[in-house]
Protein backbone atom coordinates (compact mmCIF):
# COMPACT_ATOMS: atom_id res chain seq x y z
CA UNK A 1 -40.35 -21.76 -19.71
CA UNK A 2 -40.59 -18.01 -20.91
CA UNK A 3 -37.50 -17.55 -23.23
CA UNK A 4 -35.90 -14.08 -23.28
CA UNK A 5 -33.61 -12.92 -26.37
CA UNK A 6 -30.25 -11.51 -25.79
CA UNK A 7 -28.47 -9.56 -28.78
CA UNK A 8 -24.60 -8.81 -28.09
CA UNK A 9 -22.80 -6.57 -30.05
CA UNK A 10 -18.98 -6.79 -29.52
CA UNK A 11 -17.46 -10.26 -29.15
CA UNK A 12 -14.05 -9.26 -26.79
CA UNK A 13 -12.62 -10.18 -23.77
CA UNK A 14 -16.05 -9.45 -21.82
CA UNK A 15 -18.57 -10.48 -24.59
CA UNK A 16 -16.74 -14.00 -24.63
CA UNK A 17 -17.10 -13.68 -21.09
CA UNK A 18 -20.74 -13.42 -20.90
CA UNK A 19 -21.06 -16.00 -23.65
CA UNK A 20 -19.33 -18.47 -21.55
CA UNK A 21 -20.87 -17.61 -18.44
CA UNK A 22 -24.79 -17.78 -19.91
CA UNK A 23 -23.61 -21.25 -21.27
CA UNK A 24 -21.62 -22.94 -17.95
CA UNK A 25 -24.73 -21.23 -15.78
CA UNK A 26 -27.64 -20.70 -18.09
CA UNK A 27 -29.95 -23.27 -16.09
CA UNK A 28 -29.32 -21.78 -12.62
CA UNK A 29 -30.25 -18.51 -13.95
CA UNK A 30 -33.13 -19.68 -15.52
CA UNK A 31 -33.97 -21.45 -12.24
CA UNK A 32 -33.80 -18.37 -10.50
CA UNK A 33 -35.05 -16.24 -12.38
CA UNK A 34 -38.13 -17.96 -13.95
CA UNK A 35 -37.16 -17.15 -17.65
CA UNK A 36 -34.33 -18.52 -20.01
CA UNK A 37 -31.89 -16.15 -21.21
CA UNK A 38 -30.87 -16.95 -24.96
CA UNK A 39 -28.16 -15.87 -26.46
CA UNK A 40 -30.16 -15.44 -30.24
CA UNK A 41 -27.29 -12.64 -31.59
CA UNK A 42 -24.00 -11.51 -31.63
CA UNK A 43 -22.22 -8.38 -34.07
CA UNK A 44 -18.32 -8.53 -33.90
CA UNK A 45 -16.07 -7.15 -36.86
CA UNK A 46 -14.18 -10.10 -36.43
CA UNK A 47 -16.00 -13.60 -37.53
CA UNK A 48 -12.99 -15.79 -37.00
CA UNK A 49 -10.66 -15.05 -34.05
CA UNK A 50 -10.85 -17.34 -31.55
CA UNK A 51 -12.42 -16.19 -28.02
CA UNK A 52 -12.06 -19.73 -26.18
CA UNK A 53 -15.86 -20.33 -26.41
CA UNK A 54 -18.10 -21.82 -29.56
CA UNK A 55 -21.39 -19.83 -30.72
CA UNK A 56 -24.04 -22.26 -32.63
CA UNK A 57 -23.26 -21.63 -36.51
CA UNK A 58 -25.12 -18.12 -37.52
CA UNK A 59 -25.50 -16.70 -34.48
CA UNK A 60 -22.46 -14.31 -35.04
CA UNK A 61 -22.37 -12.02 -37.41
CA UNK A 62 -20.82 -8.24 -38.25
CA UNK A 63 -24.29 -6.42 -38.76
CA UNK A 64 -24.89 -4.61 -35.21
CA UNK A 65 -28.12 -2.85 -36.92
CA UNK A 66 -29.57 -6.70 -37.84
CA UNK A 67 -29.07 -7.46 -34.17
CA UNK A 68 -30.86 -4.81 -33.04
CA UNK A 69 -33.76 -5.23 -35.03
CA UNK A 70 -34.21 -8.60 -34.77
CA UNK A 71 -38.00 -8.85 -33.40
CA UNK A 72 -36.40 -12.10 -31.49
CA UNK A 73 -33.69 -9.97 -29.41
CA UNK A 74 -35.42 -8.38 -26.67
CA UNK A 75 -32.14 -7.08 -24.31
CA UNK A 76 -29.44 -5.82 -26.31
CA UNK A 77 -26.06 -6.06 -24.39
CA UNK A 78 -23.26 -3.41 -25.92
CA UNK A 79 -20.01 -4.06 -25.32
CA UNK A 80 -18.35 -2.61 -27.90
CA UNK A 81 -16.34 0.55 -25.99
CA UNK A 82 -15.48 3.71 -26.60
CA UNK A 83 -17.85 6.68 -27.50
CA UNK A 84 -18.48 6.16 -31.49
CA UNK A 85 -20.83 3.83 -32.68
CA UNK A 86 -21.25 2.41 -29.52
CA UNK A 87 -23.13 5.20 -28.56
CA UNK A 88 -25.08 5.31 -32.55
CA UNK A 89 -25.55 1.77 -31.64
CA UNK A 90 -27.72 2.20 -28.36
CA UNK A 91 -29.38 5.53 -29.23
CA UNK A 92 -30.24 3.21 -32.38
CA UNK A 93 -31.46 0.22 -29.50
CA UNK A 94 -33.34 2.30 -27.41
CA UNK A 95 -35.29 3.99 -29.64
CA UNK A 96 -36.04 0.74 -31.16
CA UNK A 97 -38.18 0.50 -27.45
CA UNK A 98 -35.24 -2.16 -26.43
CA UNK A 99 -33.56 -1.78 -23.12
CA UNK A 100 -29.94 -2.08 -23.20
CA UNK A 101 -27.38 -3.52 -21.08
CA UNK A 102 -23.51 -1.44 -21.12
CA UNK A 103 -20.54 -1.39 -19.46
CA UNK A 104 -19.44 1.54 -21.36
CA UNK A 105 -18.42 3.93 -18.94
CA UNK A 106 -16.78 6.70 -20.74
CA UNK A 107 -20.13 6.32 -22.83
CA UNK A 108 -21.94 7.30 -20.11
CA UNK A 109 -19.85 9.48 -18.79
CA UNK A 110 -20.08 11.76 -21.77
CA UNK A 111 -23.49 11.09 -22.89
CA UNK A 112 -25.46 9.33 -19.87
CA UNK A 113 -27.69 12.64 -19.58
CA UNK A 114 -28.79 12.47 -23.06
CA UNK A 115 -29.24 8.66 -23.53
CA UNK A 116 -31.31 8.45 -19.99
CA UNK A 117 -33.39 10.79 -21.89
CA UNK A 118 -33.70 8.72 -25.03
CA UNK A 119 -34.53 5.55 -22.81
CA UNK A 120 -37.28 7.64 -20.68
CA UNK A 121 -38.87 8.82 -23.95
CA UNK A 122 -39.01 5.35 -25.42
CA UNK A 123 -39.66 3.46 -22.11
CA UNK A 124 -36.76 1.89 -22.58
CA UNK A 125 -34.00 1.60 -19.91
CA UNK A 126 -30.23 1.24 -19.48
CA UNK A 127 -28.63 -0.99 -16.99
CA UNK A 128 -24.54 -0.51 -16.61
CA UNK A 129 -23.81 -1.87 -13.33
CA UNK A 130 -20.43 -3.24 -14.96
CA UNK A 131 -19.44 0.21 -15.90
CA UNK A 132 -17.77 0.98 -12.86
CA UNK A 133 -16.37 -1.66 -10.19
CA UNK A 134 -16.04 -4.59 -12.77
CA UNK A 135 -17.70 -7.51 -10.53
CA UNK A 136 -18.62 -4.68 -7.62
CA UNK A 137 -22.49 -4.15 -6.92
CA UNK A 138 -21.81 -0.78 -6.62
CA UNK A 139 -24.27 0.80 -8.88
CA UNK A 140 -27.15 -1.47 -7.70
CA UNK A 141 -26.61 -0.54 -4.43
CA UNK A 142 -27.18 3.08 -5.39
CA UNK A 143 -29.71 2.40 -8.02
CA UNK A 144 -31.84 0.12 -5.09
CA UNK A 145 -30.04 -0.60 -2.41
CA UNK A 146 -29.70 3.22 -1.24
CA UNK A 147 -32.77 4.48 -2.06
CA UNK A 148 -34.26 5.70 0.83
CA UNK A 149 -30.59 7.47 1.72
CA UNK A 150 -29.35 10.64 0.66
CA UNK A 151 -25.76 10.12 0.21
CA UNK A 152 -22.66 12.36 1.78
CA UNK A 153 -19.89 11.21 0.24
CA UNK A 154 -17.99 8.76 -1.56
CA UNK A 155 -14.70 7.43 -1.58
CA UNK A 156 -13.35 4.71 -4.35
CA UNK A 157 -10.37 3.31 -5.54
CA UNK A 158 -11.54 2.35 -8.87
CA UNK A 159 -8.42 1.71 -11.16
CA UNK A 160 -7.01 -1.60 -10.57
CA UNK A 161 -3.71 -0.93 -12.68
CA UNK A 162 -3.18 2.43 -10.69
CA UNK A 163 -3.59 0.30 -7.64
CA UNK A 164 -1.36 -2.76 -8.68
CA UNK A 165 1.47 -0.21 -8.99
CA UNK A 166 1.15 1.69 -6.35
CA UNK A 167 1.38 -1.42 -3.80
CA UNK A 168 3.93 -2.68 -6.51
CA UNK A 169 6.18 1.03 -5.61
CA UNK A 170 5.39 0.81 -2.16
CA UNK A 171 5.74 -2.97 -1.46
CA UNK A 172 8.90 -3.61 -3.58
CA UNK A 173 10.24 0.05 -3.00
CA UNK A 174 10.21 0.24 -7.16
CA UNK A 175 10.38 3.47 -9.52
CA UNK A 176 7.07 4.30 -11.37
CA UNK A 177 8.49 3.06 -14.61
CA UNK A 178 9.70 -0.49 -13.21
CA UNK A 179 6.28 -0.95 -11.35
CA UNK A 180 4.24 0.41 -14.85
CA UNK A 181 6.09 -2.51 -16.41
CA UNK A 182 5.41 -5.17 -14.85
CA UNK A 183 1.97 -4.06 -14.48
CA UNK A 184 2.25 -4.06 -18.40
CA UNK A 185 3.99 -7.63 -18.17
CA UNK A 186 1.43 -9.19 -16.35
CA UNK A 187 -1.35 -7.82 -18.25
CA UNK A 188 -2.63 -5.41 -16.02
CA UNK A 189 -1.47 -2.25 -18.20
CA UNK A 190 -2.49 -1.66 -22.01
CA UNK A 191 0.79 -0.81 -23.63
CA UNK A 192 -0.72 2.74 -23.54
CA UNK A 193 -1.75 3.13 -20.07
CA UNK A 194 -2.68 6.60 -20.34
CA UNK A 195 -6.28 6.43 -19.87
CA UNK A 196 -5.50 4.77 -16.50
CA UNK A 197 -2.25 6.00 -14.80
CA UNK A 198 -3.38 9.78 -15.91
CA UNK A 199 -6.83 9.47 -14.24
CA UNK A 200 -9.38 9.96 -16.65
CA UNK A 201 -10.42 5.90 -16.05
CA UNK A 202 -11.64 6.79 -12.96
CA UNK A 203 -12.77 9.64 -13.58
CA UNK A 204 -15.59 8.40 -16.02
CA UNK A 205 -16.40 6.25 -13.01
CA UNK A 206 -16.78 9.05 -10.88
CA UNK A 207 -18.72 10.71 -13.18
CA UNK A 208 -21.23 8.27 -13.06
CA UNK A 209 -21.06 7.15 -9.41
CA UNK A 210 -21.98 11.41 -9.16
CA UNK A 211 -24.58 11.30 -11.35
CA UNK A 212 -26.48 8.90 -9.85
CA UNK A 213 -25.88 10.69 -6.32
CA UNK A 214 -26.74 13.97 -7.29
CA UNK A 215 -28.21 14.68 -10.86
CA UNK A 216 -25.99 14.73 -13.76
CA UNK A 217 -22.64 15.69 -13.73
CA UNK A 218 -20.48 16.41 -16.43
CA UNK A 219 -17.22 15.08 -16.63
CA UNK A 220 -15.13 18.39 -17.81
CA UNK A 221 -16.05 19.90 -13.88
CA UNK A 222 -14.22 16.54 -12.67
CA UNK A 223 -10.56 17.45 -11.34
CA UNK A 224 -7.64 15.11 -12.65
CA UNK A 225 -4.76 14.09 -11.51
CA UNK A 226 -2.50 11.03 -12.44
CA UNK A 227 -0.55 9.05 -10.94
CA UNK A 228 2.63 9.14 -13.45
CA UNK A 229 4.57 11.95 -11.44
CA UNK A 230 4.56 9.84 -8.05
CA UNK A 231 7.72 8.91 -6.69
CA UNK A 232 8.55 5.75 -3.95
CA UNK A 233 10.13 8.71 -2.13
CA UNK A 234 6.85 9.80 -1.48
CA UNK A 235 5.15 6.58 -0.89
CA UNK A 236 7.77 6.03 1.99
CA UNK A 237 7.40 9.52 3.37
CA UNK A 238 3.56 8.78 3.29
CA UNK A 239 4.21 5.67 5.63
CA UNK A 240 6.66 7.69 7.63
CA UNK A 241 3.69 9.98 8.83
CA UNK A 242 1.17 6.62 8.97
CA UNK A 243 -0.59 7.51 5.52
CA UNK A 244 -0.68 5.38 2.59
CA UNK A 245 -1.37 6.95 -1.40
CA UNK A 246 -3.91 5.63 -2.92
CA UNK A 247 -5.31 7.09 -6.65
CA UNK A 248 -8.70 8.16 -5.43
CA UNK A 249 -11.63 9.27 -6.43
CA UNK A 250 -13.32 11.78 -3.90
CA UNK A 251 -16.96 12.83 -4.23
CA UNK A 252 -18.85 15.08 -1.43
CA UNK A 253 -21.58 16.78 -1.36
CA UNK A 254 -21.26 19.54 1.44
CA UNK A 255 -23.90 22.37 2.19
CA UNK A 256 -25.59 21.67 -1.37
CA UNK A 257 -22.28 21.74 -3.51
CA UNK A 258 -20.83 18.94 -4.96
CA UNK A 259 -17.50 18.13 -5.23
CA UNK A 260 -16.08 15.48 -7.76
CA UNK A 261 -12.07 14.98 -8.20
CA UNK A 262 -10.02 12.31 -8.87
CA UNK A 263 -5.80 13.11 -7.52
CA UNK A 264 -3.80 10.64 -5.59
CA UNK A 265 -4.85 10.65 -2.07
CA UNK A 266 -2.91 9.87 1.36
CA UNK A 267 -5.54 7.84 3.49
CA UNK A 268 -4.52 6.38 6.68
CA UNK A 269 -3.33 3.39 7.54
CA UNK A 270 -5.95 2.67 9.57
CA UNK A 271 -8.48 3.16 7.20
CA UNK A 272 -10.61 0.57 5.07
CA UNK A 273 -9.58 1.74 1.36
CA UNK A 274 -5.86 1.47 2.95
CA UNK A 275 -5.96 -2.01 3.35
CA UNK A 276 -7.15 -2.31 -0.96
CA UNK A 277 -4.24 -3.39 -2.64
CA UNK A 278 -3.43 -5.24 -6.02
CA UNK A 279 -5.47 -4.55 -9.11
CA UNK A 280 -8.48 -4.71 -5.92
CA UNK A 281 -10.88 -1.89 -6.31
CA UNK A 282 -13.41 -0.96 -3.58
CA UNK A 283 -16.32 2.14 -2.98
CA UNK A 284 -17.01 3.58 0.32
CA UNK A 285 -20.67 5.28 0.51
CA UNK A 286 -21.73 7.42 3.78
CA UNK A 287 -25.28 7.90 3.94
CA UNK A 288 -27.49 9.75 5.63
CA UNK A 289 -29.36 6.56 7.47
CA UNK A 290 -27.31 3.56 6.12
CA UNK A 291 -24.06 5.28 7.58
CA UNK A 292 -20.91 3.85 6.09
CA UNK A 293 -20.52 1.02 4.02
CA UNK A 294 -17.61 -0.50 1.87
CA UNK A 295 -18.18 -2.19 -1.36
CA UNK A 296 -14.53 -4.49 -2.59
CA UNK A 297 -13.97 -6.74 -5.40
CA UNK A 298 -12.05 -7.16 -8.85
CA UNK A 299 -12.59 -3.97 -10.52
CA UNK A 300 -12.78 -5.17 -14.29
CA UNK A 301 -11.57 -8.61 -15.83
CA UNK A 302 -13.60 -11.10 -18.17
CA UNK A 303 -15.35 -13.06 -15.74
CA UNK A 304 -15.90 -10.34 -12.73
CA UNK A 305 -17.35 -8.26 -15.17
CA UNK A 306 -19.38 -10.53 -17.25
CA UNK A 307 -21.35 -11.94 -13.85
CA UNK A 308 -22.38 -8.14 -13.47
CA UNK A 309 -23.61 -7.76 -17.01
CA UNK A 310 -25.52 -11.07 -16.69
CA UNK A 311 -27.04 -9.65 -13.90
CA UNK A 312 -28.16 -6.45 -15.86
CA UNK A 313 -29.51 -8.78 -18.23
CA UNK A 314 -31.56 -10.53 -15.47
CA UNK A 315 -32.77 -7.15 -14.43
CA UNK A 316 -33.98 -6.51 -17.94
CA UNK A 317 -35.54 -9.60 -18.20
CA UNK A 318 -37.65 -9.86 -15.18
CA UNK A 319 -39.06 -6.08 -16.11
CA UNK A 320 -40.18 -7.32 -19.07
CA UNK A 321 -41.58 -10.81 -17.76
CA UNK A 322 -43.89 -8.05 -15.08
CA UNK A 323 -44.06 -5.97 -18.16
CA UNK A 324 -42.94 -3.00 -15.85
CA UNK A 325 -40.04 -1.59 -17.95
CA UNK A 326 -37.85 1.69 -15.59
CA UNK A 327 -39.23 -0.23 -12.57
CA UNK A 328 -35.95 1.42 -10.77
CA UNK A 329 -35.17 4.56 -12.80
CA UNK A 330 -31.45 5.72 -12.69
CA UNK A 331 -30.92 7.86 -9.26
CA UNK A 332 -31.05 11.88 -10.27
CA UNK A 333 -29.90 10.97 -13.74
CA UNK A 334 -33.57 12.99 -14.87
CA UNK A 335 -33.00 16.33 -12.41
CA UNK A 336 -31.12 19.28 -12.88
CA UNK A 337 -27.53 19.57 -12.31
CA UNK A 338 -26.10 19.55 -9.09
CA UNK A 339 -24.40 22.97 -7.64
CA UNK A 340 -20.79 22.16 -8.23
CA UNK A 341 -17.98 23.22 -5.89
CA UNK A 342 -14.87 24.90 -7.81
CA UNK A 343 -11.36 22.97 -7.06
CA UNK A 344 -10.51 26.08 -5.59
CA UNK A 345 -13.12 26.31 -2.69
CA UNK A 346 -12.48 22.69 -1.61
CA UNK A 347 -10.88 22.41 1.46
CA UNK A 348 -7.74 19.79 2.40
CA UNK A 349 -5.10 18.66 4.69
CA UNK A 350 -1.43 18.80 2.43
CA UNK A 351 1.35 16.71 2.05
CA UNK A 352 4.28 19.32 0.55
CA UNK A 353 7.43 17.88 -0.06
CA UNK A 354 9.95 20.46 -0.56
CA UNK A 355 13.63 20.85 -2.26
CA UNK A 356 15.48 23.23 0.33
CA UNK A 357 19.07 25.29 0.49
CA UNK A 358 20.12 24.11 3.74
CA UNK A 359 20.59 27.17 5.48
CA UNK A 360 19.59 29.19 8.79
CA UNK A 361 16.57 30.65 7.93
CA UNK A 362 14.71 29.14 5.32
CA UNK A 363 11.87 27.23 6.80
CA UNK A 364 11.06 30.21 8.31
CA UNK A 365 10.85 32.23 5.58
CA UNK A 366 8.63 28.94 4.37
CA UNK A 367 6.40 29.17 7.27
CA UNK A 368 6.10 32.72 6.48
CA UNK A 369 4.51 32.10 2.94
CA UNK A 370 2.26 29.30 4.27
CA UNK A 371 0.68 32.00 7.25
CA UNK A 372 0.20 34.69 4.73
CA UNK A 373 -2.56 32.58 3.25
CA UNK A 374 -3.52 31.46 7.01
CA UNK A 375 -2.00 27.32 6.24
CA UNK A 376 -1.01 26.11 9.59
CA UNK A 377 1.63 23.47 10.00
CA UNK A 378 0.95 20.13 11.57
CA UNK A 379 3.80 18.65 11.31
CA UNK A 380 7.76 18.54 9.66
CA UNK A 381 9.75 15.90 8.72
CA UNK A 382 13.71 16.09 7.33
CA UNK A 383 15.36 12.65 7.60
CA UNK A 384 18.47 13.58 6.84
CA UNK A 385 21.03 16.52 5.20
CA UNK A 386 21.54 14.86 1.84
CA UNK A 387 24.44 15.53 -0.39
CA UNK A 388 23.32 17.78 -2.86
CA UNK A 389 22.95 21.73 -2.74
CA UNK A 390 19.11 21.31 -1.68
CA UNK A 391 17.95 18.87 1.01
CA UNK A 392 14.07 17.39 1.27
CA UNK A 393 11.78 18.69 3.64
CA UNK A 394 8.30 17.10 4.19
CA UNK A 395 5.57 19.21 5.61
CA UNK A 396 2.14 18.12 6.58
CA UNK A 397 -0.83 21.08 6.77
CA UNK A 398 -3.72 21.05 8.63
CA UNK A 399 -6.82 22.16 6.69
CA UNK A 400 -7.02 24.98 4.11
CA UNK A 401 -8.14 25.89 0.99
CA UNK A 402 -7.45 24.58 -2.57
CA UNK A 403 -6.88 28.38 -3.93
CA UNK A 404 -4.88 28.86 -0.63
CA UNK A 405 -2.67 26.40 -1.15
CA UNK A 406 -2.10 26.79 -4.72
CA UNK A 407 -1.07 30.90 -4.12
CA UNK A 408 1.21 30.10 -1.41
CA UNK A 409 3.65 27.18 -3.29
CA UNK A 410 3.37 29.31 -6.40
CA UNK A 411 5.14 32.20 -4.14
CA UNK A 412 7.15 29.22 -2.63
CA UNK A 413 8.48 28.04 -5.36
CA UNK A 414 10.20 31.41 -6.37
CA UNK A 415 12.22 31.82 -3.94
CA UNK A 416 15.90 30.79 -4.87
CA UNK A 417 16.59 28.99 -1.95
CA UNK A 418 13.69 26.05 -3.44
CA UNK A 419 15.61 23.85 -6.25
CA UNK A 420 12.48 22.32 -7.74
CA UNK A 421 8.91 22.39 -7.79
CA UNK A 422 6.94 21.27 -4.75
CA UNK A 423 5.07 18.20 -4.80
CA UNK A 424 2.01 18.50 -3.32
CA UNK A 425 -0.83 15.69 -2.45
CA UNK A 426 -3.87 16.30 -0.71
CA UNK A 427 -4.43 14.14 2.82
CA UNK A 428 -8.52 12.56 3.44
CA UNK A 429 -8.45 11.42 7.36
């Protein structure tokens, strides 16, 4: 049987994955897929630690460069992270002619448009379907699946530690901090969560779910928003009016301009991404043929995520058994940039949740403010009086402007009747 040569460079949590994985399943692979997959390679800085699975004596070392030249490694895998020599590493790979397997997504995020150009001018390719969605086939399906589709829109909950504590604060009724905690406890937080709980996680996924939609999109015109200033006032007011917040990643393409942002989000209850919960992620594509479909799974973790790069690997493999190397290019990664929509132009439902003098007259002069910049209210909620000076008032909008929106709580939020900034999230029905 055909034997194809894997090099790996980083031995962590998902390179020990894929290790174990090719070694509990190697045969059914190579039973499917007509060729064995051999692991010939593997750079790590670290020779000794112990990553719960054994490697045949010489087959790790801490030379990435030897890997990748090795005339017996034919797929090289990088798992490495971050945007350093990861990125010297498979510039270095695919120039070599060798096709490379990441799930590097900030990576590609801030250099997909210039390594898919590398990889086309060495007819190489790059396969990163466990980049975004962990164990999810989400970027196959828009790499294949999709093809004949042009695609609307996109909806994803793709942060599984943004997720876990959101149904953690609304679930348990916990503070942000107590629900970040035991996230952190159980292992589902880094003891800096910032790159998750502030957005820019997802939005590297976004980026890339984007790019492949639409032609390449760079990640300083994504929006972010975090999920750190969220309250389990707010999650309860959400369920008051039937909504539940999820951290969201919205893309939309709407008469030719795209829109990518990543904010929490009140969906309904009724709707699919509602029902995601845990460290669960999920993608919902509308197409123009296909319609609406939903893509769910575990969003990262060794094993979820180590299936997905084996199946990269696969990929690579049977291209080079048919010797047809790019035989499914990336989606738009090689056109021109999409026309992107401003945060300003887009155009939202709002959830404003307001800190009022209670006193004749003062929604009204709120109203007021909201008509000026022509935001009609759907609907107002004030449970009760409270004790304090200022009392909460929830208001839902019905569609207006970002730029709208933003002018009229800035005015808002002068007056001296309001005792503290307005929270504001943005509603998707």
């Amino acid at each position: 049987m055909k034997e194809i040569g894997v090099g790996l460079l980083g031995f962590g949590t998902v390179g020990a994955g894929v290790v174990e994985c090719l070694q509990n399943n190697g045969d059914v692979i190579a039973e499917r897929l007509g060729a064995r997959l051999v692991l010939r390679k593997i750079a790590d800085v670290d020779l000794v630690r112990d990553r719960g699975v054994k490697v045949p004596a010489g087959v790790l070392i801490k030379d990435a460069a030897a890997v990748i030249a090795d005339p017996q490694v034919q797929v090289v895998v990088e798992l490495i992270g971050g945007t350093g020599v990861a990125r010297k590493f498979v510039t270095m790979a695919l120039e070599a002619g060798k096709s490379v397997v990441t799930a590097n997504k900030a990576l590609l995020a801030k250099h997909g448009a210039e390594l898919f150009k590398i990889a086309e001018e060495h007819n190489a390719d790059i396969h990163f379907g466990a980049s975004v969605g962990g164990g999810i086939p989400i970027i196959r399906t828009l790499r294949s699946g999709l093809i004949a589709n042009h695609v609307n829109s996109m909806y994803g909950i793709l942060n599984g530690t943004c997720n876990y504590i959101l149904t953690r604060m609304e679930q348990e009724k916990l503070p942000f901090d107590k629900a970040l905690a035991e996230a952190q406890a159980a292992g589902y937080a880094e003891a800096n969560p910032g790159l998750d709980i502030d957005g820019h996680d997802t939005a590297h996924k976004a980026t890339i779910l984007a790019s492949m939609a639409y032609g390449p999109v760079s990640l300083d015109q994504v929006y972010v928003e975090g999920i750190g200033s969220l309250t389990d006032v707010d999650i309860q007011y959400a369920l008051d009016f039937g909504y539940r917040i999820k951290l969201l990643a919205v893309i939309k393409n709407i008469d030719g301009k795209v829109e990518v942002r990543v904010h929490p989000t009140m969906v309904p209850l009724g709707h699919m991404l509602a029902s995601v919960n845990g460290v669960f992620n999920a993608v919902m594509v509308d197409c123009d043929f296909a319609g609406r479909t939903l893509y769910y799974g575990r969003g990262a973790g060794r094993a979820p995520t180590a299936s997905t790069v084996l199946s990269d690997i696969a990929d690579v493999a049977k291209n080079l058994m048919v010797k047809a190397p790019r035989r499914f290019p990336v989606l738009q990664y090689t056109l021109k940039p999409p026309m992107m929509r401003p945060m300003g132009e887009i155009t939202s439902r709002y959830y404003l949740r307001l800190a009022l003098k209670n006193q004749a007259g003062v929604l009204a002069k709120i109203t007021a403010l909201l008509g000026e910049q022509d935001i009609s209210i759907a609907s107002v909620l004030q449970k009760e009086i409270g004790t304090g000076a200022h009392v909460p008032v929830v208001i839902l909008t019905h569609k207006a402007s970002e730029a709208a929106c933003s002018t009229a709580l800035q005015k808002i939020d002068a007056l001296d009747v309001v005792g503290a900034k307005t929270i504001k999230l943005r509603i998707e029905d």
